[in-house]
Protein backbone atom coordinates (compact mmCIF):
# COMPACT_ATOMS: atom_id res chain seq x y z
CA UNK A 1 114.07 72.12 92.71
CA UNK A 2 115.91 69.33 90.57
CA UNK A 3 119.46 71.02 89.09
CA UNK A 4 121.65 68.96 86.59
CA UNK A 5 124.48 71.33 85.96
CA UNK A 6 123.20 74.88 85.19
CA UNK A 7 119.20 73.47 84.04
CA UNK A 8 116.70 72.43 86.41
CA UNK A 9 112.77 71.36 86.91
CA UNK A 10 110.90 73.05 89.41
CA UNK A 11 107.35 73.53 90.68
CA UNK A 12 105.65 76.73 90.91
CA UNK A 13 102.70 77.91 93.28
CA UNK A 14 101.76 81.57 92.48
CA UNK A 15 99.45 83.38 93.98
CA UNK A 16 97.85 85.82 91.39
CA UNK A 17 95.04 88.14 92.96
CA UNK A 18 92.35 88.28 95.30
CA UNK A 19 88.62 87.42 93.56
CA UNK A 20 85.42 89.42 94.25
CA UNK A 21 83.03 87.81 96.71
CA UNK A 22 81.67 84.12 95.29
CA UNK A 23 79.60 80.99 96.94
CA UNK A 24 82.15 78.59 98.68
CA UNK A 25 81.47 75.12 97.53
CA UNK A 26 82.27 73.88 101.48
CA UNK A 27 81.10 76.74 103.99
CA UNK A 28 78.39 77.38 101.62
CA UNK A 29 78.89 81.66 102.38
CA UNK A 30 79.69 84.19 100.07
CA UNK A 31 82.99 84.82 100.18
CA UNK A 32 86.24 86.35 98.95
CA UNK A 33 88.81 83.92 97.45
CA UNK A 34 92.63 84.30 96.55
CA UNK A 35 93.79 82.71 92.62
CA UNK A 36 96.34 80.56 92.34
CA UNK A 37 98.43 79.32 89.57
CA UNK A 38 99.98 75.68 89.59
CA UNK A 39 102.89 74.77 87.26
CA UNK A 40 105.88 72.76 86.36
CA UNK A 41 108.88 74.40 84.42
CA UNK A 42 111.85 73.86 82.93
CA UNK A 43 114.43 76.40 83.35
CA UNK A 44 118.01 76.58 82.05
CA UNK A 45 120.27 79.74 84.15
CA UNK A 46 117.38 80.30 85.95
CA UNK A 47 115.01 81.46 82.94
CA UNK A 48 112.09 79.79 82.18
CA UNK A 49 112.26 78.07 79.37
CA UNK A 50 108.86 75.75 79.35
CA UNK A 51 105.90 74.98 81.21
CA UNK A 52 103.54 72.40 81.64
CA UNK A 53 100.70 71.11 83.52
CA UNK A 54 99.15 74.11 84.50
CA UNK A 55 96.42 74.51 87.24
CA UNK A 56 94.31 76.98 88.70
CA UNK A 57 93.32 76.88 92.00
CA UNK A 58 90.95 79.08 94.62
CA UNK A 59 91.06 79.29 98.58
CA UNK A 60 88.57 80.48 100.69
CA UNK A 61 89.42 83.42 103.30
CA UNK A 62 87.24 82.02 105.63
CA UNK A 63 87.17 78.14 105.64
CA UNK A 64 90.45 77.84 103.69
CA UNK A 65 88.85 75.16 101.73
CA UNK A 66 91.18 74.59 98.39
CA UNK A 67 89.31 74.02 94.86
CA UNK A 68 90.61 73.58 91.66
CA UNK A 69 88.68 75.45 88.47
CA UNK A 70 88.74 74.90 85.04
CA UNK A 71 91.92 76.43 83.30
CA UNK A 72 90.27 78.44 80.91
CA UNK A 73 88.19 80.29 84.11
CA UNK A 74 91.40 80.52 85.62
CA UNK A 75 93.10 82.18 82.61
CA UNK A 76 90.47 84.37 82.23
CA UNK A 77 90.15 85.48 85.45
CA UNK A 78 94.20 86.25 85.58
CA UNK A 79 93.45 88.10 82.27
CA UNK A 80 91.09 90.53 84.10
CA UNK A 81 88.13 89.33 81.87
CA UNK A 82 84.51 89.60 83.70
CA UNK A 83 84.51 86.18 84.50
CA UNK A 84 81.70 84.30 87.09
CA UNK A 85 82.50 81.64 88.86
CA UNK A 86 79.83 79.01 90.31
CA UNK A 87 79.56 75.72 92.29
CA UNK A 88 79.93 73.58 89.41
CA UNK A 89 83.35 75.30 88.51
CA UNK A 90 84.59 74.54 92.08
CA UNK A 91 86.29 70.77 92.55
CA UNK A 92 87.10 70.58 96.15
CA UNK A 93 90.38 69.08 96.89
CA UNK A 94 91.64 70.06 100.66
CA UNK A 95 89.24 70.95 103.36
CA UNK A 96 91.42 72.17 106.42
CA UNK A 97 89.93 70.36 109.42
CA UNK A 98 88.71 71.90 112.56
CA UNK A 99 91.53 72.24 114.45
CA UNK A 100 93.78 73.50 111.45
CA UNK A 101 93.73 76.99 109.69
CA UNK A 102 96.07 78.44 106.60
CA UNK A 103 98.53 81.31 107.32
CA UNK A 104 97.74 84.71 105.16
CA UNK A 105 101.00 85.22 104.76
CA UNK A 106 103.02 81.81 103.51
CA UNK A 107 99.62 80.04 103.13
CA UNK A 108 100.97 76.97 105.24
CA UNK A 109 98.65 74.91 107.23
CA UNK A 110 98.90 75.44 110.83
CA UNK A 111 97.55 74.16 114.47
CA UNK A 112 94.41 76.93 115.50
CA UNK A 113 95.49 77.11 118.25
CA UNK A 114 98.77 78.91 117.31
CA UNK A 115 99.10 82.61 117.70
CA UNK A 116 102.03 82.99 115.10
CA UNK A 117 102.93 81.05 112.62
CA UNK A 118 105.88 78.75 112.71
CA UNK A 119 106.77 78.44 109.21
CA UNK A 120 107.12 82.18 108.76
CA UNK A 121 106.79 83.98 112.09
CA UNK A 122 103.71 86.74 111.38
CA UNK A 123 100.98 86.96 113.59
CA UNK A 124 97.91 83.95 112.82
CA UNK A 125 94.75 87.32 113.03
């Protein structure tokens, strides 16, 4: 977060909803994903005033791959609207390797071999 007096510019990661099960572009399984929203804003107090370059994103529950999707899938699918997604939606940008795996709970990245997290202390199931 970036403050100059009582105004600031900050980036956002939310994470929206869980999807119904879809074809992972990496593990190649149908799977469920989580939505996430991407943004930069501009906030003055602490209220929002503007945002910009907004993103949508998708991570698989089982590989943890990341992909981004096209922002008016993404808006649709926060919007509730009977959306499909497919392969050619789905532009890959982190693949976890191996030896790493993404929390549930803070969504870091983390060593496999760790039984609890260290970034937010729950249990790695």
């Amino acid at each position: 977060m970036f403050f100059i007096g009582i105004f600031g510019i900050e980036t956002k990661n939310v994470e929206l909803k869980p999807l119904p099960a879809t074809m992972c572009k990496h593990c190649r399984g149908t799977e469920k994903f989580t939505l996430f929203k991407h943004y930069h804003q501009f906030h003055f107090f602490f209220i929002p005033l503007w945002k910009w370059r907004l993103e949508y994103y998708i991570v698989c529950d089982t590989c943890q791959t990341i992909a981004k999707i096209p922002l008016e899938k993404g808006r649709a699918l926060e919007a509730d609207e009977k959306m499909e997604l497919t392969l050619w939606d789905q532009e890959i940008v982190y693949t976890p390797s191996e030896n790493k795996r993404r929390c549930h709970h803070c969504h870091e990245v983390v060593d496999a071999t760790y039984q609890y997290c260290p970034h937010c202390g729950n249990h790695l199931a």
